[in-house]
C-alpha atoms as a PDB file:
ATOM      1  CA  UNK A   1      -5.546  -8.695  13.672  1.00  0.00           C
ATOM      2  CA  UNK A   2      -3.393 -11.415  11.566  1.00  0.00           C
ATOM      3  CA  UNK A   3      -5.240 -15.315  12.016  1.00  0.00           C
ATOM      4  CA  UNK A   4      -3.155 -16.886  14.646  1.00  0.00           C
ATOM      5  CA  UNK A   5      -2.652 -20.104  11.884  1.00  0.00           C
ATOM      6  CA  UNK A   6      -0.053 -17.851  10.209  1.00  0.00           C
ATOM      7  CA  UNK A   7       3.054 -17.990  12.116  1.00  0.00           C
ATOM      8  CA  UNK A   8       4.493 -14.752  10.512  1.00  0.00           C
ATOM      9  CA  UNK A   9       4.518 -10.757  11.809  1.00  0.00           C
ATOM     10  CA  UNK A  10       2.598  -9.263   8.931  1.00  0.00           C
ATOM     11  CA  UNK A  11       1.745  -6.488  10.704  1.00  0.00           C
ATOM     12  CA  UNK A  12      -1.237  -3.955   9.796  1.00  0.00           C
ATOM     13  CA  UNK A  13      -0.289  -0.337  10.359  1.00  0.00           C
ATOM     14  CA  UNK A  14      -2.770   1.651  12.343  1.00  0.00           C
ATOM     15  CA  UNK A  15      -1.891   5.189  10.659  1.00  0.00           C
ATOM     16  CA  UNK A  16      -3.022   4.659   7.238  1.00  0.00           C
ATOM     17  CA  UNK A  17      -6.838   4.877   7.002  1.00  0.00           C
ATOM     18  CA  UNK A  18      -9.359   5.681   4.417  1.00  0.00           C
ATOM     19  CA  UNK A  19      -9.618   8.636   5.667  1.00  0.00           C
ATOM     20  CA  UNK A  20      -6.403  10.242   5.460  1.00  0.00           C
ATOM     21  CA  UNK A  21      -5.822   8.769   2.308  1.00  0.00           C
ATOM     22  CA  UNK A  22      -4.771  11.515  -0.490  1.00  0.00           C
ATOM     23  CA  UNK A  23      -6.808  10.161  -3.189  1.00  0.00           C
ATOM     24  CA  UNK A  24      -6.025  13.052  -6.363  1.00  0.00           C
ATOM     25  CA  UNK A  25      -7.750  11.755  -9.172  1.00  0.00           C
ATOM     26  CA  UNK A  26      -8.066   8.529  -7.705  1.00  0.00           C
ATOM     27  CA  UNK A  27     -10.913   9.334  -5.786  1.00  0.00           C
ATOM     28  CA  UNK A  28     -12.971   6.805  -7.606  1.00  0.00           C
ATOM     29  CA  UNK A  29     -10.889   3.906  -6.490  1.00  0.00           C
ATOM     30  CA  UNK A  30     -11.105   5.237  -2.597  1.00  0.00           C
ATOM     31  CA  UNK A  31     -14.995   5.601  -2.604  1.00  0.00           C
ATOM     32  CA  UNK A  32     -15.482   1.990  -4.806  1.00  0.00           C
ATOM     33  CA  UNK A  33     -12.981  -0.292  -1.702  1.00  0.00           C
ATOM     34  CA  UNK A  34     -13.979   1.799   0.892  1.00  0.00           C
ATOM     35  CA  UNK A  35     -18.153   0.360   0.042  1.00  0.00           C
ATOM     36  CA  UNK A  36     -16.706  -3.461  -0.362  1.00  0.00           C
ATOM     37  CA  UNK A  37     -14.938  -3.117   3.002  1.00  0.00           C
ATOM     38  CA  UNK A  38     -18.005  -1.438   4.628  1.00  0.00           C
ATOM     39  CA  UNK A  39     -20.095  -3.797   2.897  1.00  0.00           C
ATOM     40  CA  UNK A  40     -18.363  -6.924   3.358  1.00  0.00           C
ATOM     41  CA  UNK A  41     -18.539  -7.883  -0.017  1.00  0.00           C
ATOM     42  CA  UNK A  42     -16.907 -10.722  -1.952  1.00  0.00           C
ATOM     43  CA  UNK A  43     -14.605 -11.261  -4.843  1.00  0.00           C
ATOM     44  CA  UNK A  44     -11.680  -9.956  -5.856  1.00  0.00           C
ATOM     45  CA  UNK A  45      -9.891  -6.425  -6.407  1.00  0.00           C
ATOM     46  CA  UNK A  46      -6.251  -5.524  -8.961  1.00  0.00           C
ATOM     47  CA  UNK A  47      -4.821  -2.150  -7.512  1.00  0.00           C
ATOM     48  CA  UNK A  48      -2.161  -1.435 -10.106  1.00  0.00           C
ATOM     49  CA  UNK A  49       0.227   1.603 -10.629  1.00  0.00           C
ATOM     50  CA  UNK A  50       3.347   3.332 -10.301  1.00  0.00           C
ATOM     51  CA  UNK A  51       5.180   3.596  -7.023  1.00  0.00           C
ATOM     52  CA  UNK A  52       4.104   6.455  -4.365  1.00  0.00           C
ATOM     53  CA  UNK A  53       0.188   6.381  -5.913  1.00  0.00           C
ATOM     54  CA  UNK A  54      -1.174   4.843  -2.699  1.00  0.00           C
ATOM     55  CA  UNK A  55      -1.219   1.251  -2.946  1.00  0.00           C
ATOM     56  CA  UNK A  56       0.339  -0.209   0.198  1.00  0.00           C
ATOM     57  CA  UNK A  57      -1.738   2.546   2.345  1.00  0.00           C
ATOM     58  CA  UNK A  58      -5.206   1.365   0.601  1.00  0.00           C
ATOM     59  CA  UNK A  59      -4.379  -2.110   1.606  1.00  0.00           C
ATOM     60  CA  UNK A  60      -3.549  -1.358   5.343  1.00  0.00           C
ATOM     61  CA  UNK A  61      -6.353   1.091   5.080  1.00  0.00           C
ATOM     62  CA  UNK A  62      -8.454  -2.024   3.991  1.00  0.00           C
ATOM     63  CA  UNK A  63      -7.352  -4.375   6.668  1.00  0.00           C
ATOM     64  CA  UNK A  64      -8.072  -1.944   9.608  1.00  0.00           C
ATOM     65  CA  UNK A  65     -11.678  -1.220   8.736  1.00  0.00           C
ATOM     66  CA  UNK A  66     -12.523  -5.017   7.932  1.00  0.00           C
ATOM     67  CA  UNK A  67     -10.763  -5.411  11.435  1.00  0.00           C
ATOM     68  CA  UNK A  68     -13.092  -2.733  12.286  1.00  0.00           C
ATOM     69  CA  UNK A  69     -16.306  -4.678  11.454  1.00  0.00           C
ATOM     70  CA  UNK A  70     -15.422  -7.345  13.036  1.00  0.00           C
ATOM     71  CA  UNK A  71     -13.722  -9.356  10.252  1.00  0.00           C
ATOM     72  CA  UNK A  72     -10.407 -11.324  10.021  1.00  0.00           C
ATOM     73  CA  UNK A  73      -7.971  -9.725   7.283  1.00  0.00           C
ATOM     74  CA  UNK A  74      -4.444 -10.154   7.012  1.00  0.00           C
ATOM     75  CA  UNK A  75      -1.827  -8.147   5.037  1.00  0.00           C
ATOM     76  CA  UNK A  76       1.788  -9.630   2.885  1.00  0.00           C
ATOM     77  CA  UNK A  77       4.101  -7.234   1.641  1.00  0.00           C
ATOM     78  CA  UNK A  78       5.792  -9.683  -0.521  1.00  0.00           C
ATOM     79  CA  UNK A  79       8.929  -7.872  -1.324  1.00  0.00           C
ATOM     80  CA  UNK A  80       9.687  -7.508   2.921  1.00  0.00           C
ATOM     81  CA  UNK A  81      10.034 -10.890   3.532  1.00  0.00           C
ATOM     82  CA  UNK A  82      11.905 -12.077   0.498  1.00  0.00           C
ATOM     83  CA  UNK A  83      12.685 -15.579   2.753  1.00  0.00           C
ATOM     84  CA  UNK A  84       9.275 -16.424   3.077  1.00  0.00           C
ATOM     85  CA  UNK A  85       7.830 -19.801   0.692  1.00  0.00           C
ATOM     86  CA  UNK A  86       4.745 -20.399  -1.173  1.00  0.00           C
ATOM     87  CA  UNK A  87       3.081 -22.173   1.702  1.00  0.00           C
ATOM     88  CA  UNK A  88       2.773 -18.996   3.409  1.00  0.00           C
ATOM     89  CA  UNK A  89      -0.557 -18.634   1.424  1.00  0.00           C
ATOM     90  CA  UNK A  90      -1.909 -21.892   3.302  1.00  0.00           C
ATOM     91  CA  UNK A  91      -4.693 -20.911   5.129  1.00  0.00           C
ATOM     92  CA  UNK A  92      -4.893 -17.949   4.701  1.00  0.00           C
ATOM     93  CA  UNK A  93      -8.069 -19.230   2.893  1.00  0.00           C
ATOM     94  CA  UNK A  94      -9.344 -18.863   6.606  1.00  0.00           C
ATOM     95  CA  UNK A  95      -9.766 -14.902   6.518  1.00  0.00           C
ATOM     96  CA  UNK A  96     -12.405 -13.050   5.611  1.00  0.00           C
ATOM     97  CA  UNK A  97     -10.115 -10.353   3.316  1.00  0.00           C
ATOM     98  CA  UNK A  98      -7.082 -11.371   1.943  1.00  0.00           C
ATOM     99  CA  UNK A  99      -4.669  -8.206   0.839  1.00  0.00           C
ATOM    100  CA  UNK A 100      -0.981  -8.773  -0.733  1.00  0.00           C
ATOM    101  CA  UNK A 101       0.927  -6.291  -1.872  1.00  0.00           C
ATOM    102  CA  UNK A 102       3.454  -6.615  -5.007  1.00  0.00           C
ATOM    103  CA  UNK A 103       2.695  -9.505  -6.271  1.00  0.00           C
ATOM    104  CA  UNK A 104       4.407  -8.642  -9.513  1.00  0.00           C
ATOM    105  CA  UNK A 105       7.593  -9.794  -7.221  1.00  0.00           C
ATOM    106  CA  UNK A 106       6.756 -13.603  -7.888  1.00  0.00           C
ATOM    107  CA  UNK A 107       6.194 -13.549 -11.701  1.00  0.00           C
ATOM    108  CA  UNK A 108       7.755 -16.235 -13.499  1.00  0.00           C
ATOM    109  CA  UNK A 109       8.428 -18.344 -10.478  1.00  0.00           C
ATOM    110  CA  UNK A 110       6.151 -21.489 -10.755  1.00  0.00           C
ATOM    111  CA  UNK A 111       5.558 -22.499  -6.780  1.00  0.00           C
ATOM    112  CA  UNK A 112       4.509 -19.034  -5.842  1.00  0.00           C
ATOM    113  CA  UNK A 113       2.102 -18.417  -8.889  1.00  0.00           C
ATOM    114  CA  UNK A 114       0.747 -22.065  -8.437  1.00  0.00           C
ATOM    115  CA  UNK A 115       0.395 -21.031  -4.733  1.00  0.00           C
ATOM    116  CA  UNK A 116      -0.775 -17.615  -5.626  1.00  0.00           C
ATOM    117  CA  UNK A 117      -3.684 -19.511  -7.945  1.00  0.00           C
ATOM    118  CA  UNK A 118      -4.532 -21.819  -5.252  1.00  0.00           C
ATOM    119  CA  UNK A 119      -5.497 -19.636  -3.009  1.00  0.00           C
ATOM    120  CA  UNK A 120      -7.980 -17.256  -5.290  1.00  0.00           C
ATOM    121  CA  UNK A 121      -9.486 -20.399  -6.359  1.00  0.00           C
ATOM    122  CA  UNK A 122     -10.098 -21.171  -2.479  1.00  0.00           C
ATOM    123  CA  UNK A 123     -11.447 -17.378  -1.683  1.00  0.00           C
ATOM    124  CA  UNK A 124     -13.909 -17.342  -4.272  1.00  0.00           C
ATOM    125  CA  UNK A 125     -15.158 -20.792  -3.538  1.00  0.00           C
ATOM    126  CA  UNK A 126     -15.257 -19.272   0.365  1.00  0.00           C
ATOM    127  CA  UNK A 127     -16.850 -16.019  -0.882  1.00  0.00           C
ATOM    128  CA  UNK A 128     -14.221 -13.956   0.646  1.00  0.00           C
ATOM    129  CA  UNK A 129     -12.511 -11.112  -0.418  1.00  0.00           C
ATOM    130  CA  UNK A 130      -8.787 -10.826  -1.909  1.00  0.00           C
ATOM    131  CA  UNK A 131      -7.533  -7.727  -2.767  1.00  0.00           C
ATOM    132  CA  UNK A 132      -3.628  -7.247  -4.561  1.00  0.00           C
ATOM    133  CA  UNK A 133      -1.377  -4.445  -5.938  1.00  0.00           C
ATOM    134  CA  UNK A 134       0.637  -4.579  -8.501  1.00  0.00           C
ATOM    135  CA  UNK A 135       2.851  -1.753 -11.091  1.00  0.00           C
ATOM    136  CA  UNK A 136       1.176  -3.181 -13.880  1.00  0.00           C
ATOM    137  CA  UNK A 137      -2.123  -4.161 -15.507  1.00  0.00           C
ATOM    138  CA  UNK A 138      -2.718  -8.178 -15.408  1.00  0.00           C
ATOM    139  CA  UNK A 139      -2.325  -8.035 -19.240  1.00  0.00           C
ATOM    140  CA  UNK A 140       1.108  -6.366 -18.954  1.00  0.00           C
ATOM    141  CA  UNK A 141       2.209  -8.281 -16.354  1.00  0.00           C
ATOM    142  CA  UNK A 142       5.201 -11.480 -16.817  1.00  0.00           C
ATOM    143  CA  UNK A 143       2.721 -14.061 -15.340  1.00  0.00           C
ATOM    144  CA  UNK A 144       3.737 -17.392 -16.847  1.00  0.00           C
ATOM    145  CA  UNK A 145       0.798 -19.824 -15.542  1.00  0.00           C
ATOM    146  CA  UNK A 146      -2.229 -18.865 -18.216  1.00  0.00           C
ATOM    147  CA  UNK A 147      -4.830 -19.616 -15.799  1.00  0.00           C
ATOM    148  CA  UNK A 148      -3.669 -17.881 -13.007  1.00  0.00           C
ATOM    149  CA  UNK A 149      -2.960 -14.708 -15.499  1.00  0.00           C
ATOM    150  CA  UNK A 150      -6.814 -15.473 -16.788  1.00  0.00           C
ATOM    151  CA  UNK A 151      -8.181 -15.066 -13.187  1.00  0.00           C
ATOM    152  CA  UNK A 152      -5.924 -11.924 -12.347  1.00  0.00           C
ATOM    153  CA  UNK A 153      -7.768 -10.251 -15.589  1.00  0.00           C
ATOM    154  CA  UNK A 154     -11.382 -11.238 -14.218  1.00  0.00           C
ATOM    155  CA  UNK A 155     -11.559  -9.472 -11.400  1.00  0.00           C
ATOM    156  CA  UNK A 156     -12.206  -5.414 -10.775  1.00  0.00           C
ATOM    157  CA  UNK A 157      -8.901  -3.752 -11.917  1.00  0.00           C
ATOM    158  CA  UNK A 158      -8.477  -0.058 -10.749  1.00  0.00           C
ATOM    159  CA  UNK A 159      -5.550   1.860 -11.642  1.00  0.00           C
ATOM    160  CA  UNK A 160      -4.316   4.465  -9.748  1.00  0.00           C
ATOM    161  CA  UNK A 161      -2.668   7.980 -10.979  1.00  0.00           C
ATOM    162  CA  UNK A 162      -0.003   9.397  -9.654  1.00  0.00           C
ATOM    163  CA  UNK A 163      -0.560  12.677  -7.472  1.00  0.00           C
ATOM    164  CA  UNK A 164       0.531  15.867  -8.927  1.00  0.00           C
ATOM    165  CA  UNK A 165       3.379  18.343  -7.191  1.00  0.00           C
ATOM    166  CA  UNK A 166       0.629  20.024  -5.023  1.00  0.00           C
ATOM    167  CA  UNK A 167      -1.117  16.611  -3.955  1.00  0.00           C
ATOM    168  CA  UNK A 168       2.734  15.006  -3.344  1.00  0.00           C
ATOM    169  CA  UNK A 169       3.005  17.876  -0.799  1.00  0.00           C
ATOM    170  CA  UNK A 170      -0.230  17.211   0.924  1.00  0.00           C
ATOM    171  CA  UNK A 171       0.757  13.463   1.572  1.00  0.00           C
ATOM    172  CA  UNK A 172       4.360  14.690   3.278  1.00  0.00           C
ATOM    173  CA  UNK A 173       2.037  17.422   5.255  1.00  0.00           C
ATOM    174  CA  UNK A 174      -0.435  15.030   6.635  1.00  0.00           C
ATOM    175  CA  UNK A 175       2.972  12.372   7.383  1.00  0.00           C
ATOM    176  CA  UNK A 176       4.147  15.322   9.690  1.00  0.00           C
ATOM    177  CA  UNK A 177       0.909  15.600  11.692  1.00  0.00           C
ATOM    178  CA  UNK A 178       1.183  11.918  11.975  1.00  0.00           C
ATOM    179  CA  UNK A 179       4.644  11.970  13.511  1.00  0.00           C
ATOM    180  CA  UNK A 180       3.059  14.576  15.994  1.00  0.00           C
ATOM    181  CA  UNK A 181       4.379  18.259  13.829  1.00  0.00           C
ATOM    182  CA  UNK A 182       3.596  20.345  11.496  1.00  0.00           C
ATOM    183  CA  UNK A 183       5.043  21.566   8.191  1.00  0.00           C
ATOM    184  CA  UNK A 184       4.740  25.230   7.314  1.00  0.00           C
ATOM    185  CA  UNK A 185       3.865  26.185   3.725  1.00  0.00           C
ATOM    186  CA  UNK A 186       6.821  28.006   3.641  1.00  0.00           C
ATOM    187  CA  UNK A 187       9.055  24.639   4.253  1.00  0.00           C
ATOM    188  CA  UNK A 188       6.566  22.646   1.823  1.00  0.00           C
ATOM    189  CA  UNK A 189       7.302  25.111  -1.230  1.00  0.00           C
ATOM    190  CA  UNK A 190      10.776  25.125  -0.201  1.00  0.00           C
ATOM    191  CA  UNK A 191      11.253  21.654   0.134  1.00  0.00           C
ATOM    192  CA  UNK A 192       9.258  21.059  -3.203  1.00  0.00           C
ATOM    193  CA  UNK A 193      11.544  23.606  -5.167  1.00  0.00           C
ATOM    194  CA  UNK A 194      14.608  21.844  -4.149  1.00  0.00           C
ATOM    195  CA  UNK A 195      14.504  18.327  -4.122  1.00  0.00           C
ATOM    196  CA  UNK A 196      13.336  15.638  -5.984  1.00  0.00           C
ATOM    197  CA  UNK A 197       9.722  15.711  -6.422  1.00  0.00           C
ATOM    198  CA  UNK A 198       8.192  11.862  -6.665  1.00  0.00           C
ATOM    199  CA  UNK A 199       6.959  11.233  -3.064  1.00  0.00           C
ATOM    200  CA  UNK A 200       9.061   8.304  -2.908  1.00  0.00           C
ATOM    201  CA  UNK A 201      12.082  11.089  -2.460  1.00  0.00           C
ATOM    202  CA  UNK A 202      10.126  13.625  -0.666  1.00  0.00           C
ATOM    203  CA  UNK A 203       9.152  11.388   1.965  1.00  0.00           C
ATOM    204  CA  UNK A 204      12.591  10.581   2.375  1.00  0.00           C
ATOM    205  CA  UNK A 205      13.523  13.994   3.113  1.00  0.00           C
ATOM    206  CA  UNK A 206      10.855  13.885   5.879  1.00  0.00           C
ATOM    207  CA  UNK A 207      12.854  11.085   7.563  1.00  0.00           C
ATOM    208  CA  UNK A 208      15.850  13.296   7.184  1.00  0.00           C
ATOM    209  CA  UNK A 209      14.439  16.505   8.545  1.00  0.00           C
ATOM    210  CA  UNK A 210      12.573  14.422  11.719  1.00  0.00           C
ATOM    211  CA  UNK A 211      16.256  12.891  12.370  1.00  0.00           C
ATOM    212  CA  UNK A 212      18.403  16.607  11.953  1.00  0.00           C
ATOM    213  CA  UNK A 213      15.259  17.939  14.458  1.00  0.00           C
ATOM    214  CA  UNK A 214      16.045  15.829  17.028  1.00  0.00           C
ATOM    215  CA  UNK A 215      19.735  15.590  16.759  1.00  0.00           C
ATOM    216  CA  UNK A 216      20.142  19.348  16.796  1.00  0.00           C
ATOM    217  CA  UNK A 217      17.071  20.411  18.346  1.00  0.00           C
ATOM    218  CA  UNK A 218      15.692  22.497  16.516  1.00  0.00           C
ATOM    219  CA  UNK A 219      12.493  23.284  14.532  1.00  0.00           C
ATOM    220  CA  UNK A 220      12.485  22.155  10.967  1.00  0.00           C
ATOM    221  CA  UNK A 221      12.592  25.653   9.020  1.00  0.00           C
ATOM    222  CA  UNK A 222      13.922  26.845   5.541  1.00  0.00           C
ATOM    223  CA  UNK A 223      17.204  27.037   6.933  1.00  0.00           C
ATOM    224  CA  UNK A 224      16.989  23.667   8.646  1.00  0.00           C
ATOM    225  CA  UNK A 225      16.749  22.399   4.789  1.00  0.00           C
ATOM    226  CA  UNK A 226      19.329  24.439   3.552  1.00  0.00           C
ATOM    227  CA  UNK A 227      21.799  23.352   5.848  1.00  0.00           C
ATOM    228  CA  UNK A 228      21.239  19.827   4.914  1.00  0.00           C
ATOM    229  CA  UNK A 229      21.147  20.397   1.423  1.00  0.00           C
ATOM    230  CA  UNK A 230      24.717  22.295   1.859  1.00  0.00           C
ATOM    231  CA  UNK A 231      26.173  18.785   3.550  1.00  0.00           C
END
């Protein structure tokens, strides 16, 4: 799905789609990107907020229905490849949606916001799409070149809520059925009563309970939990 001129593995994850997106109160934001995909619109899109609202899934979501319709996206999850240079941006003027992810990782560093600026300038002169996430607004964020800082405030900003307790449960529930089981409500109340509840740390524990299952064999249950938490 990635343009073959960029000679990195940015991969685009298959299992995180529109659909089984858990949007909460940020229904809003899915129905608005899920039209500009479908309707291969132009411009340019600010996904801010907190960690575990979403973000990184709406971007791969984005990528595999523009791959869908035929287009060219690519994804860059700045913060995985922390070797990586400003020039990675080069060319990538080529696709038809553009989506990076954190860019509030390269504030105050003057190649990769020049870099950064380059390239909008070069999708909205192409009429493509460019699409970033970030943990805060453009106005709150430690930018340091004005203009690029200008043109990260002009675009369509959406910010996105975090879930509540019973929406953070949903997300772990429909990660299970992705990993090919399913959580009872009985383990999902449990779980949520005992451990930490941002989904960051919940979805954590769902590494930890696939692991113990197939170490030990056996279904994930209450007691499952308990005996880890007891460790």
């Amino acid at each position: 799905m990635v343009d073959e001129q960029i000679p990195l593995p940015i991969g685009i994850s298959d299992k995180f789609t529109f659909s089984n997106y858990i949007p909460g109160n940020n229904q809003h934001v899915l129905e608005n990107l899920t039209k500009y995909i479908q309707d291969g619109k132009s411009g340019f899109l600010y996904l801010w907020g907190k960690t575990g609202t979403g973000k990184s899934h709406l971007l791969h979501a984005s990528c595999k229905a523009a791959a869908q319709a035929n287009s060219k996206p690519v994804y860059l999850p700045l913060t995985e490849f922390p070797d990586m240079q400003p020039d990675i941006f080069l060319s990538m003027e080529n696709q038809d949606l553009v989506c990076i992810d954190d860019i509030n990782s390269i504030e105050g560093n003057a190649p990769w916001e020049r870099s950064l600026f380059n390239l909008y300038n070069q999708l909205q002169e192409r009429q493509k799409l460019l699409i970033v996430t970030a943990t805060t607004s453009p106005s709150g964020s430690g930018f340091e070149l004005p203009d690029l800082k200008s043109r990260l405030a002009s675009g369509i900003i959406y910010h996105l809520v975090d879930l509540d307790d019973k929406q953070r449960l949903i997300v772990v529930k429909e990660r299970a059925r992705q990993r090919g089981f399913e959580l009872s409500t009985e383990v999902l109340d449990y779980l949520g009563s005992r451990v930490a509840r941002d989904l960051k740390s919940l979805l954590s524990w769902l590494d930890r309970l696939d692991e113990a299952s197939l170490v030990t064999k056996r279904k994930i249950t209450v007691p499952l939990i308990r005996d880890l938490l007891n460790e």
